[in-house]
Protein backbone atom coordinates (compact mmCIF):
# COMPACT_ATOMS: atom_id res chain seq x y z
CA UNK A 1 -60.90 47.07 -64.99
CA UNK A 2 -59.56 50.52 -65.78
CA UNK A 3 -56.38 50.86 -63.93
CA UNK A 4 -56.18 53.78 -61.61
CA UNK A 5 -53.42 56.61 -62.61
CA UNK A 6 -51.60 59.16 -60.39
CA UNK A 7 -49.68 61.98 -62.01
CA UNK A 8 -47.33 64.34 -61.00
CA UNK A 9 -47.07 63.18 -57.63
CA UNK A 10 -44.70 65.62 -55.00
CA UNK A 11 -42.08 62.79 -55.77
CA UNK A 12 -41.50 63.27 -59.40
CA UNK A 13 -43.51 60.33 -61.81
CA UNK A 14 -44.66 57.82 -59.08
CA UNK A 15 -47.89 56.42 -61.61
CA UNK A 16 -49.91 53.86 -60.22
CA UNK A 17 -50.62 51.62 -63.16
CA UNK A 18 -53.15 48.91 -62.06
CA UNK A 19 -54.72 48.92 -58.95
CA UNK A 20 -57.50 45.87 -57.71
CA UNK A 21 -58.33 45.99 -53.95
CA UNK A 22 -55.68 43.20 -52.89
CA UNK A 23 -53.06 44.22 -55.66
CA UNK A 24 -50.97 47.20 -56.66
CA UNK A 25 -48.95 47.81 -59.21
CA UNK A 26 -46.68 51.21 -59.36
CA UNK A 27 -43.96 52.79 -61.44
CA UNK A 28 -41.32 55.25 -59.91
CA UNK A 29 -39.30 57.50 -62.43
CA UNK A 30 -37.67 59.79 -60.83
CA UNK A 31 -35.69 61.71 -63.25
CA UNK A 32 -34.70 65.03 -61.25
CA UNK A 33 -31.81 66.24 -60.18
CA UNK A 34 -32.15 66.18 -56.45
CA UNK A 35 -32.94 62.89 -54.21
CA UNK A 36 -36.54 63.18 -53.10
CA UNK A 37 -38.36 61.76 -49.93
CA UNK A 38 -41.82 60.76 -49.86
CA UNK A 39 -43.88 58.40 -47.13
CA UNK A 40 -44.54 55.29 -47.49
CA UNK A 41 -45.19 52.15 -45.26
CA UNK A 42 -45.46 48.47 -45.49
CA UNK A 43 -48.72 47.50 -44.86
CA UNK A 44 -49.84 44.81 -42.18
CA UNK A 45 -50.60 41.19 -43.55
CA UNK A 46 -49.63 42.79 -46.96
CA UNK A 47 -46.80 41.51 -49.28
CA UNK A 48 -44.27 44.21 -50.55
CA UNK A 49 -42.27 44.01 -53.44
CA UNK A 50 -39.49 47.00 -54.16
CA UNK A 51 -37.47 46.07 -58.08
CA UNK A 52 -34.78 49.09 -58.63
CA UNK A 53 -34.17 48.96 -62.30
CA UNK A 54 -31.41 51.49 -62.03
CA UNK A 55 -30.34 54.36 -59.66
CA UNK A 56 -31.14 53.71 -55.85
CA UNK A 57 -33.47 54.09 -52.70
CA UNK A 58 -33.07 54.75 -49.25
CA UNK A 59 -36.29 52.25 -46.86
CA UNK A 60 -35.81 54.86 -43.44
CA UNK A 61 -37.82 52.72 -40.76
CA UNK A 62 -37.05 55.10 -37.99
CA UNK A 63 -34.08 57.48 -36.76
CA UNK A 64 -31.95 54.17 -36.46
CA UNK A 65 -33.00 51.97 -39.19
CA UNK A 66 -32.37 52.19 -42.66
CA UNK A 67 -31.95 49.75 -45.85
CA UNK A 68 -30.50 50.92 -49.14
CA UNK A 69 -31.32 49.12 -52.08
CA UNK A 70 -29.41 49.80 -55.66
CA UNK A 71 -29.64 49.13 -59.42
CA UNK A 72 -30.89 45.49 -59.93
CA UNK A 73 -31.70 44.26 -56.50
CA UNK A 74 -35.67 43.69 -55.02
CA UNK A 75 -36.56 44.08 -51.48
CA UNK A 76 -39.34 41.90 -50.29
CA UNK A 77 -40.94 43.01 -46.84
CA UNK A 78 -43.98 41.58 -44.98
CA UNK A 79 -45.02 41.99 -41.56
CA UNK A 80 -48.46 40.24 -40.06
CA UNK A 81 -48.29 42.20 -37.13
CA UNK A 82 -48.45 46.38 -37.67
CA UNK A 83 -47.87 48.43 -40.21
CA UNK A 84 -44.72 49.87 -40.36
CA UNK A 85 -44.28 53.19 -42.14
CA UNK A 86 -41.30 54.69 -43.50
CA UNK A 87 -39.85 57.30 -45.75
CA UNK A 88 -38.94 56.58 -49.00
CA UNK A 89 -35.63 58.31 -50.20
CA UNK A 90 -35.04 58.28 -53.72
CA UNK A 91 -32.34 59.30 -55.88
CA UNK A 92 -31.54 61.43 -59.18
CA UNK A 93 -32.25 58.72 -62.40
CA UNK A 94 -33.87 56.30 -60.85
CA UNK A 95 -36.51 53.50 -61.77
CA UNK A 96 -38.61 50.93 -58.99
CA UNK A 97 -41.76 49.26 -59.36
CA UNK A 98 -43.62 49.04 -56.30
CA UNK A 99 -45.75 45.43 -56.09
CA UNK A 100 -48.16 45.09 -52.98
CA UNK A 101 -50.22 42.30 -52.54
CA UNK A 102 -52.34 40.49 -50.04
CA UNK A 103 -51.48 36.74 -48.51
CA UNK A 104 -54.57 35.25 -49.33
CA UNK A 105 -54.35 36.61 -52.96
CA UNK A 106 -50.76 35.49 -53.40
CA UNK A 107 -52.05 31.93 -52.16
CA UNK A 108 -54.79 31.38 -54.25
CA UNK A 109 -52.21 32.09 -57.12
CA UNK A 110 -49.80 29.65 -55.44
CA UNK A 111 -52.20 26.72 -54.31
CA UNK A 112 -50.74 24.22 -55.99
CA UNK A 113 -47.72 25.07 -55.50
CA UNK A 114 -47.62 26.01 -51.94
CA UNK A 115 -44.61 28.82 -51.36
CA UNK A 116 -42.66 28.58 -48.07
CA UNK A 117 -44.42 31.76 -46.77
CA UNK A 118 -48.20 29.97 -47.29
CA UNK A 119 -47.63 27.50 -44.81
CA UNK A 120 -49.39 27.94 -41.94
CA UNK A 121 -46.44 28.05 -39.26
CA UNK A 122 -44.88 30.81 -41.34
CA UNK A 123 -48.12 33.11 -41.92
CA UNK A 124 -47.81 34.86 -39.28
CA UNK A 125 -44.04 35.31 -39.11
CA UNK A 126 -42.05 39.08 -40.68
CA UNK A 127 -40.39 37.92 -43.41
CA UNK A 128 -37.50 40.45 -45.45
CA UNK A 129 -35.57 39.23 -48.45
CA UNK A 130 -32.96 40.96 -50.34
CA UNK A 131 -31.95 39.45 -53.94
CA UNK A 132 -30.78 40.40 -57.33
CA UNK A 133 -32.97 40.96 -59.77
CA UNK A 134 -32.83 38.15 -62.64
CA UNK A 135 -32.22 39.00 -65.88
CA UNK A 136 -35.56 37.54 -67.35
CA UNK A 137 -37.53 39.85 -64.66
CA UNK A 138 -35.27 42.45 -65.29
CA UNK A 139 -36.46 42.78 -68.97
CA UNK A 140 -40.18 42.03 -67.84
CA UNK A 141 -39.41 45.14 -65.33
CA UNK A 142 -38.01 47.28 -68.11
CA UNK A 143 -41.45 46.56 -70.45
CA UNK A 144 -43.40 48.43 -68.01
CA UNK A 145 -41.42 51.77 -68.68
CA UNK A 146 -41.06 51.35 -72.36
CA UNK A 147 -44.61 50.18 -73.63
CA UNK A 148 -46.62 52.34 -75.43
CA UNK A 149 -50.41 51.27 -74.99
CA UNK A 150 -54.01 53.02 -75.44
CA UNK A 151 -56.19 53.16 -72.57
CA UNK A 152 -58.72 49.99 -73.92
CA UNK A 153 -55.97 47.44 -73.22
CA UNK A 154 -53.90 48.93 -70.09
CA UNK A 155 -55.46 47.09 -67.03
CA UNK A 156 -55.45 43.87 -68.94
CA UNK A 157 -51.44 44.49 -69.96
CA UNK A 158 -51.03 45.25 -66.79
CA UNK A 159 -52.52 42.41 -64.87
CA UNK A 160 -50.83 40.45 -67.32
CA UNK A 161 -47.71 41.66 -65.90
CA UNK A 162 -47.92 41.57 -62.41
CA UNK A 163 -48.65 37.45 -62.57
CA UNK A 164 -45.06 37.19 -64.86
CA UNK A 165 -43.39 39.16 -62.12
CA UNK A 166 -44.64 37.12 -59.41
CA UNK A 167 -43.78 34.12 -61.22
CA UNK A 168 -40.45 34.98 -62.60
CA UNK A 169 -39.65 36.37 -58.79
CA UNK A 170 -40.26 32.76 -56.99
CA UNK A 171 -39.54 30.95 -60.20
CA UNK A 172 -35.82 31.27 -58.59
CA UNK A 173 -33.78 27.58 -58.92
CA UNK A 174 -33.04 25.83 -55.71
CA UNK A 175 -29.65 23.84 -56.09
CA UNK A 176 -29.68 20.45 -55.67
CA UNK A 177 -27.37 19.60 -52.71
CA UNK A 178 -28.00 15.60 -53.19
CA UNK A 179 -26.08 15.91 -56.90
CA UNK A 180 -23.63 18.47 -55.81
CA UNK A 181 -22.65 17.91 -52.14
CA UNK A 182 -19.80 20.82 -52.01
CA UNK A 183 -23.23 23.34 -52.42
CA UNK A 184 -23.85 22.01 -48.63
CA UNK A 185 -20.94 24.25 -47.42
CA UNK A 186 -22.53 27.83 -48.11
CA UNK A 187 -18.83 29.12 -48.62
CA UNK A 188 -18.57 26.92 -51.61
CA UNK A 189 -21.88 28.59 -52.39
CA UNK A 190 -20.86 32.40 -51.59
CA UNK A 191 -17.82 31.92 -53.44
CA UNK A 192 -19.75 31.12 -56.82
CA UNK A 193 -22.12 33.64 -56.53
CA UNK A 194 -18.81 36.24 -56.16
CA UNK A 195 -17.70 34.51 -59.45
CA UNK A 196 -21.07 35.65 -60.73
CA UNK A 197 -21.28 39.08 -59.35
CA UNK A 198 -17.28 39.39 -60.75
CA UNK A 199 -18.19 37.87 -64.51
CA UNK A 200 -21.34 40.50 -64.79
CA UNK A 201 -18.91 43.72 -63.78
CA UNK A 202 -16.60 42.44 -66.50
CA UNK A 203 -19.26 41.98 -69.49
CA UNK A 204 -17.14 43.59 -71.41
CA UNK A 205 -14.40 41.48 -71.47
CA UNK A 206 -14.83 39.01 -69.12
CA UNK A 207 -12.17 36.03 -67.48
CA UNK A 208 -11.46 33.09 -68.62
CA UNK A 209 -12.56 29.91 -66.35
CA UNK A 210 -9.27 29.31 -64.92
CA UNK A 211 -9.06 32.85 -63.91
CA UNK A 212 -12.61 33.55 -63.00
CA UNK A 213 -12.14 30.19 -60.48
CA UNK A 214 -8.81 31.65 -59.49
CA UNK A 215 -10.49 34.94 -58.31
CA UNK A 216 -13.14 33.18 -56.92
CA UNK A 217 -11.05 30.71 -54.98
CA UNK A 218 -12.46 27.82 -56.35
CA UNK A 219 -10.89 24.75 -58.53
CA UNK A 220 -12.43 24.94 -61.87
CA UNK A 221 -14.75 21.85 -61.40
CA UNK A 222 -16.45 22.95 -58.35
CA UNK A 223 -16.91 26.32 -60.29
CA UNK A 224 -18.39 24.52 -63.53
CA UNK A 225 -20.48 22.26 -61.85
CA UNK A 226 -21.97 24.53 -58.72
CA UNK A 227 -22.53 27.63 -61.07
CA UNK A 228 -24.50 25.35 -63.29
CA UNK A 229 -26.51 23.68 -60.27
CA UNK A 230 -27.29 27.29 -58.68
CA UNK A 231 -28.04 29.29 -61.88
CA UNK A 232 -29.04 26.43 -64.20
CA UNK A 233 -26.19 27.40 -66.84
CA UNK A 234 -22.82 27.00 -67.67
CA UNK A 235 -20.82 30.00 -66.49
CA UNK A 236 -20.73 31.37 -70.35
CA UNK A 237 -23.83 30.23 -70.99
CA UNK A 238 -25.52 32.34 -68.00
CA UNK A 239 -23.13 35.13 -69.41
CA UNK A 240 -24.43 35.27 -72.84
CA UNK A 241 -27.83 35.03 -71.79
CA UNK A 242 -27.50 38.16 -69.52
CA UNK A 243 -25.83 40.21 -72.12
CA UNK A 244 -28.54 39.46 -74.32
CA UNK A 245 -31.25 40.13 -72.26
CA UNK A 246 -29.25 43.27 -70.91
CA UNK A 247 -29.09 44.46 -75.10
CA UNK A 248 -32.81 43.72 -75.10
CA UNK A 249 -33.26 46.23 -72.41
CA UNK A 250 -30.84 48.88 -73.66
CA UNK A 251 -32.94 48.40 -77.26
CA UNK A 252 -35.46 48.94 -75.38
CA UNK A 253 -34.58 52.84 -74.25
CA UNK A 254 -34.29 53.68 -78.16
CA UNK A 255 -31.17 55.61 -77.07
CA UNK A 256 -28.96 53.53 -78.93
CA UNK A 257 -28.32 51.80 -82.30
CA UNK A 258 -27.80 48.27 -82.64
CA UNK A 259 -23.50 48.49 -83.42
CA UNK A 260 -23.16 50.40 -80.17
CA UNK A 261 -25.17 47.83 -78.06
CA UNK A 262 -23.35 45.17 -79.37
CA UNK A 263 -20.13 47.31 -78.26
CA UNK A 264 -21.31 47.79 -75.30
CA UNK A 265 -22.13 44.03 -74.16
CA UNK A 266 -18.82 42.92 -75.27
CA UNK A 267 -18.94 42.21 -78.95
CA UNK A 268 -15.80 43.09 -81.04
CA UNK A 269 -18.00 42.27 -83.99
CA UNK A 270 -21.27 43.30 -84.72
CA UNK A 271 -22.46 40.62 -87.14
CA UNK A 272 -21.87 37.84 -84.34
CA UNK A 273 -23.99 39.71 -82.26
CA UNK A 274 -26.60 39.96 -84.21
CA UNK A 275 -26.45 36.19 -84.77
CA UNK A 276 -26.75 35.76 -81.09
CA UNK A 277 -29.78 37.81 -80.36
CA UNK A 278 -32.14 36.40 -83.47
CA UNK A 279 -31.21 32.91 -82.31
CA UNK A 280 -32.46 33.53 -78.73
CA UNK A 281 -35.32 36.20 -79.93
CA UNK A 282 -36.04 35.18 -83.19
CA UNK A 283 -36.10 38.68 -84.21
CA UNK A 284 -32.94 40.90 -85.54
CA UNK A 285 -31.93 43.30 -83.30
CA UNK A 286 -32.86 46.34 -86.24
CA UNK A 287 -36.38 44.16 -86.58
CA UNK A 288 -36.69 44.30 -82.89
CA UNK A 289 -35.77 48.46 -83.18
CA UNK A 290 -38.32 48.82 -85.63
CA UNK A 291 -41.04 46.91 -84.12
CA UNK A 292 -40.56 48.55 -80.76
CA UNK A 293 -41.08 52.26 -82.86
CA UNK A 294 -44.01 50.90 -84.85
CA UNK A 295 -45.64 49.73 -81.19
């Protein structure tokens, strides 16, 4: 299928980029100077997904209802019974992709796996979820605005990544309360997700344990063991990973060179960055330059 294309729409770049009649895919980049409003709506008995890459968005539901969403968090929206429009608000330097798609699509994807929202008793119930956007989705996401593709091979691309964004979205680890019973009390559990939110504004030079568990107000067991449980990592572990995913995407813009992205992510020397990223890509990050200016 030839995906369908809108250009210079009245808010800036919004391009959709595959369209079938039960799925959507669209790119927002929105690189003015002034915020711009444009209307929207979510659509009855349709599934909305909202991923801001960077900048931020303003959902206005009404005179009295807003939501705000910011660099690195998804909105998820579905209502069964109306359609509820709204204007969209979006601000200087930003990037969203916009994923719509119907229940009975997203269940055929999911029928062997059923997802909360397929079961019957929950079909015809709103649902809204706000989350942050993983790292591994985040790069996925970034893809999107950096590939460089002829026309032959775009819907198939495309389509290709729409099912790894769906995937990686509900591919999300629920912690195992039975092997970690302190993840029963959700303080426990807000307090280790602070932790997290604290060791990825310090990339640059982040805590050590016993002070990241200080901060937190945690002991340093409950802060090992939970942070592995909800995020499947050790607490450095998870941190390396997301610095090297976040290189990947700032690699990715072409805006820098590979010393001052390993600066930037919090390496003091070059060379041991480097190590780092081949062992997780495979690739060099100057191999990984180059390839991304060949394609």
């Amino acid at each position: 299928m030839t995906p369908e294309v809108e250009k210079n729409t009245h808010i800036g770049n919004w391009t959709v980029c595959y369209s079938e009649p039960d799925l959507k895919l669209s790119l927002i980049a929105h690189a003015e100077e002034q915020a711009i409003t444009v209307p929207d709506q979510v659509n009855q008995g349709v599934i909305h997904f909202y991923f801001c890459l960077e900048g931020g968005a303003t959902f206005a539901f009404g005179p009295h209802y807003a939501r705000e969403i910011g660099g690195a968090k998804t909105y998820f929206f579905y209502n069964p019974e109306k359609d509820l429009p709204f204007d969209l608000r979006v601000l200087p330097s930003t990037r969203m992709v916009a994923l719509s798609i119907s229940l009975q699509r997203l269940h055929d994807l999911f029928i062997h796996e059923p997802l909360p929202i397929l079961k019957p008793e929950n079909s015809t119930r709103k649902f809204y979820d706000e989350r942050d956007v993983s790292s591994p989705l985040l790069v996925t996401l970034s893809q999107l605005f950096t590939q460089q593709l002829s026309d032959n091979v775009k819907g198939v691309y495309y389509r290709g990544k729409t099912m790894e964004i769906l995937g990686l979205y509900f591919s999300t680890k629920v912690p195992n309360t039975e092997s970690c019973p302190f993840l029963n009390d959700q303080e426990v559990v807000r307090k280790i997700k602070h932790a997290k939110e604290h060791l990825l504004k310090n990339i640059e030079s982040p805590p050590g344990l016993k002070e990241l568990a200080k901060l937190a107000g945690l002991n340093e067991y409950q802060l090992k063991v939970g942070f592995k449980e909800i995020y499947g990592n050790t607490v450095f572990g998870y941190l390396l990973d997301h610095k090297l995913d976040h290189a990947k995407v700032m690699l990715d813009t072409g805006a820098y060179h590979v010393n001052e992205v390993a600066y930037k992510v919090g390496y003091a020397n070059p060379s041991h960055f480097i190590a780092a990223f081949k062992k997780k890509f495979s690739i060099t990050p100057k191999k990984y330059l180059m390839s991304r200016a060949r394609g």
